[in-house]
Protein backbone atom coordinates (compact mmCIF):
# COMPACT_ATOMS: atom_id res chain seq x y z
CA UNK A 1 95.70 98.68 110.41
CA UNK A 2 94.58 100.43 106.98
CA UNK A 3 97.02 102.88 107.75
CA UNK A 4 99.93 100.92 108.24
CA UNK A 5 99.11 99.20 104.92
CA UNK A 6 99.10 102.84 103.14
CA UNK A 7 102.43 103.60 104.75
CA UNK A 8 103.93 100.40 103.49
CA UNK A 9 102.85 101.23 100.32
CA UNK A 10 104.38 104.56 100.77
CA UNK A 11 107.64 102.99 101.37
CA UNK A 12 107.57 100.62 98.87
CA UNK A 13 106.96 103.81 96.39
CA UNK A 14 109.93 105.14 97.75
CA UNK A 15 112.32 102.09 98.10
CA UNK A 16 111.34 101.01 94.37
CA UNK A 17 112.20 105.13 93.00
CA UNK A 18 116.08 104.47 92.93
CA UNK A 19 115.88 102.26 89.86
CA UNK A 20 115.24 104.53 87.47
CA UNK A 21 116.52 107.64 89.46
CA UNK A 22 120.18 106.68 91.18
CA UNK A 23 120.64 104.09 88.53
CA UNK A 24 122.56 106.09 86.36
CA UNK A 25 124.53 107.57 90.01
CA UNK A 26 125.00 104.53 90.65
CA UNK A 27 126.40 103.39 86.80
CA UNK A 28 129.18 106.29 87.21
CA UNK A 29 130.29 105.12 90.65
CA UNK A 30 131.15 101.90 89.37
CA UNK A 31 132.81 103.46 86.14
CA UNK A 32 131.00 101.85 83.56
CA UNK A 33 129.29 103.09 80.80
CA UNK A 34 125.54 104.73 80.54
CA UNK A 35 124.02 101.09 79.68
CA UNK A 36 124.48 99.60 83.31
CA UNK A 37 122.10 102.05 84.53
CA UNK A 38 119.68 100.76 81.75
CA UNK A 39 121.00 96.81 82.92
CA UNK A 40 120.45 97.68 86.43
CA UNK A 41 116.77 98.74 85.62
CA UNK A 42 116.19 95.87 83.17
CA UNK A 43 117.33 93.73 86.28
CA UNK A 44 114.77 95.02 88.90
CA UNK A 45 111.92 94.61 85.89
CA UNK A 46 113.55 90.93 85.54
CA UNK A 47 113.58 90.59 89.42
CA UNK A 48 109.70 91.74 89.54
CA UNK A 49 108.74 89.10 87.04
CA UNK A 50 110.33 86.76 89.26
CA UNK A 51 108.33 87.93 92.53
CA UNK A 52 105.27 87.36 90.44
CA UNK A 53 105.90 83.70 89.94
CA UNK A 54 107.00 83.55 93.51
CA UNK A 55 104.26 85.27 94.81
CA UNK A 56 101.73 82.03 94.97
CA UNK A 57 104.10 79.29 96.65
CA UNK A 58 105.28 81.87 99.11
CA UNK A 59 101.53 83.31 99.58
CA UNK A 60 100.47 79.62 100.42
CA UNK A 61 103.44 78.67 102.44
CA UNK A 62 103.86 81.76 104.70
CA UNK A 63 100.56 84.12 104.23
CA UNK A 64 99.79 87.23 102.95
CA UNK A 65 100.68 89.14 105.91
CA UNK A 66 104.58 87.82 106.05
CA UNK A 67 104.68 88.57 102.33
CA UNK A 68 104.23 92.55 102.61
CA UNK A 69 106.86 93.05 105.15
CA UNK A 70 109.32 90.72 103.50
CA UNK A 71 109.26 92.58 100.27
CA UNK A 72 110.23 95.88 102.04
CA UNK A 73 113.10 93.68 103.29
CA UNK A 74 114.15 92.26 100.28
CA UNK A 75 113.59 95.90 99.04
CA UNK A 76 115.73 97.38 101.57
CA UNK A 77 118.95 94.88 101.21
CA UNK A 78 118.80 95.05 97.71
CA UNK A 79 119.21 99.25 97.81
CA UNK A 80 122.02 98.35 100.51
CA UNK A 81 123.70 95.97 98.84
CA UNK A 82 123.69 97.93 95.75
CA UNK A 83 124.73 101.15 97.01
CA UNK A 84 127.71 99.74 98.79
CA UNK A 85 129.42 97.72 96.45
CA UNK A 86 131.95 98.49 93.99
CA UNK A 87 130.85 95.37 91.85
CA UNK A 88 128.68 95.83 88.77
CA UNK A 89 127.58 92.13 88.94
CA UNK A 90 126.88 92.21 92.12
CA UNK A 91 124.72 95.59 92.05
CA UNK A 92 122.62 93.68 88.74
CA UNK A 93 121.66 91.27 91.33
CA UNK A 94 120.64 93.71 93.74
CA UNK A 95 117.80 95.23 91.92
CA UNK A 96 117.25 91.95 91.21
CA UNK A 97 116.52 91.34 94.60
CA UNK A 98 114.90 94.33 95.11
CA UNK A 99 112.61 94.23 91.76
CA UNK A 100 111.13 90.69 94.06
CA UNK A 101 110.61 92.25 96.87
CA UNK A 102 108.95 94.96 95.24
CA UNK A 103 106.62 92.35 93.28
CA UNK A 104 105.91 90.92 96.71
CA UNK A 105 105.50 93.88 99.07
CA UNK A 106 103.29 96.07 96.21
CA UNK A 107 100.66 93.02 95.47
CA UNK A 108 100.53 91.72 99.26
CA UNK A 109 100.19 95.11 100.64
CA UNK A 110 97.02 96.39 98.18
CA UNK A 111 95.82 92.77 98.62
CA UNK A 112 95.41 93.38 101.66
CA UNK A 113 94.50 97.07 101.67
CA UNK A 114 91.00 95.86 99.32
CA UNK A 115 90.28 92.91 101.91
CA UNK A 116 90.40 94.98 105.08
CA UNK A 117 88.93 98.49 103.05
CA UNK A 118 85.10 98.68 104.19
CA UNK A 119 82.66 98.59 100.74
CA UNK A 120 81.97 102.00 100.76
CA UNK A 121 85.79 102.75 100.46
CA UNK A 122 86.81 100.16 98.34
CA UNK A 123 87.43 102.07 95.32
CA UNK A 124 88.89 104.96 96.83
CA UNK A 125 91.73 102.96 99.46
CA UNK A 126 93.67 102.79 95.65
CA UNK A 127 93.75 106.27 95.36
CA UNK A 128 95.07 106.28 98.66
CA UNK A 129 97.44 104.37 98.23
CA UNK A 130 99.00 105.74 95.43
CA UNK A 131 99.17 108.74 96.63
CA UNK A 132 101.45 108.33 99.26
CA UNK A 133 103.83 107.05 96.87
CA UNK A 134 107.21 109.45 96.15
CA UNK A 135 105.67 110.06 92.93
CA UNK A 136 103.49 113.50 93.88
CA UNK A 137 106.72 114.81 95.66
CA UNK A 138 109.06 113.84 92.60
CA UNK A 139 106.88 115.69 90.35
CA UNK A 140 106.58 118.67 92.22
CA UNK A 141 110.63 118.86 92.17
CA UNK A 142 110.80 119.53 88.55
């Protein structure tokens, strides 16, 4: 089970990278100016501030376990959403969405990555974790 929680932090890593990295793709598509790409990312920080303060209802409504898998969801139809419309309102709103789901899915997944981690490996599941983010294989592009 530990290593389903590492890969869903994995994809999380890489489901979260396109808002700051396609945002400005994204921004020309639509035919707007440089600053939507700074809106769009401004909305999925907005959108993650937002999963925090629904992170504790939904937590005691639906558990922990529901919560990882529906923030890679919510993740995954915000990208969707905004990579096929032609609406700049409509794409704000999808890393909205997404910025929730990534609140949701990134604190329910390493919640649950430190409960099920055995002492010993406690402080090193973060590493871990973090690690199979997109971030090591971004940097080694530049």
């Amino acid at each position: 089970m530990l290593l389903v929680l590492l890969l869903g932090i994995a994809a999380v890593g890489v489901g979260v990278d396109p808002a700051v990295t396609l945002a400005p793709a994204l921004a020309e598509q639509l035919g707007a100016e440089a600053a939507l790409a700074g809106w769009m990312a401004s909305c999925f920080g907005i959108g993650a501030g937002v999963g925090f303060l629904l992170f504790g209802p939904l937590h005691r409504a639906v558990g922990i376990e529901c919560l990882g898998s529906g923030g890679l969801l919510l993740i995954a139809g915000g990208l969707v959403l905004a990579g096929g419309t032609d609406n700049a309102p409509l794409t704000l709103i999808a890393f909205g969405v997404s910025g929730i789901g990534m609140t949701l899915a990134f604190t329910s997944i390493t919640t649950q990555i430190q409960n099920r981690s055995p002492d010993e490996l406690r402080g090193r599941s973060w590493p871990c974790g973090s690690s199979a983010s997109s971030e090591p294989v971004r940097s080694q592009q530049d």
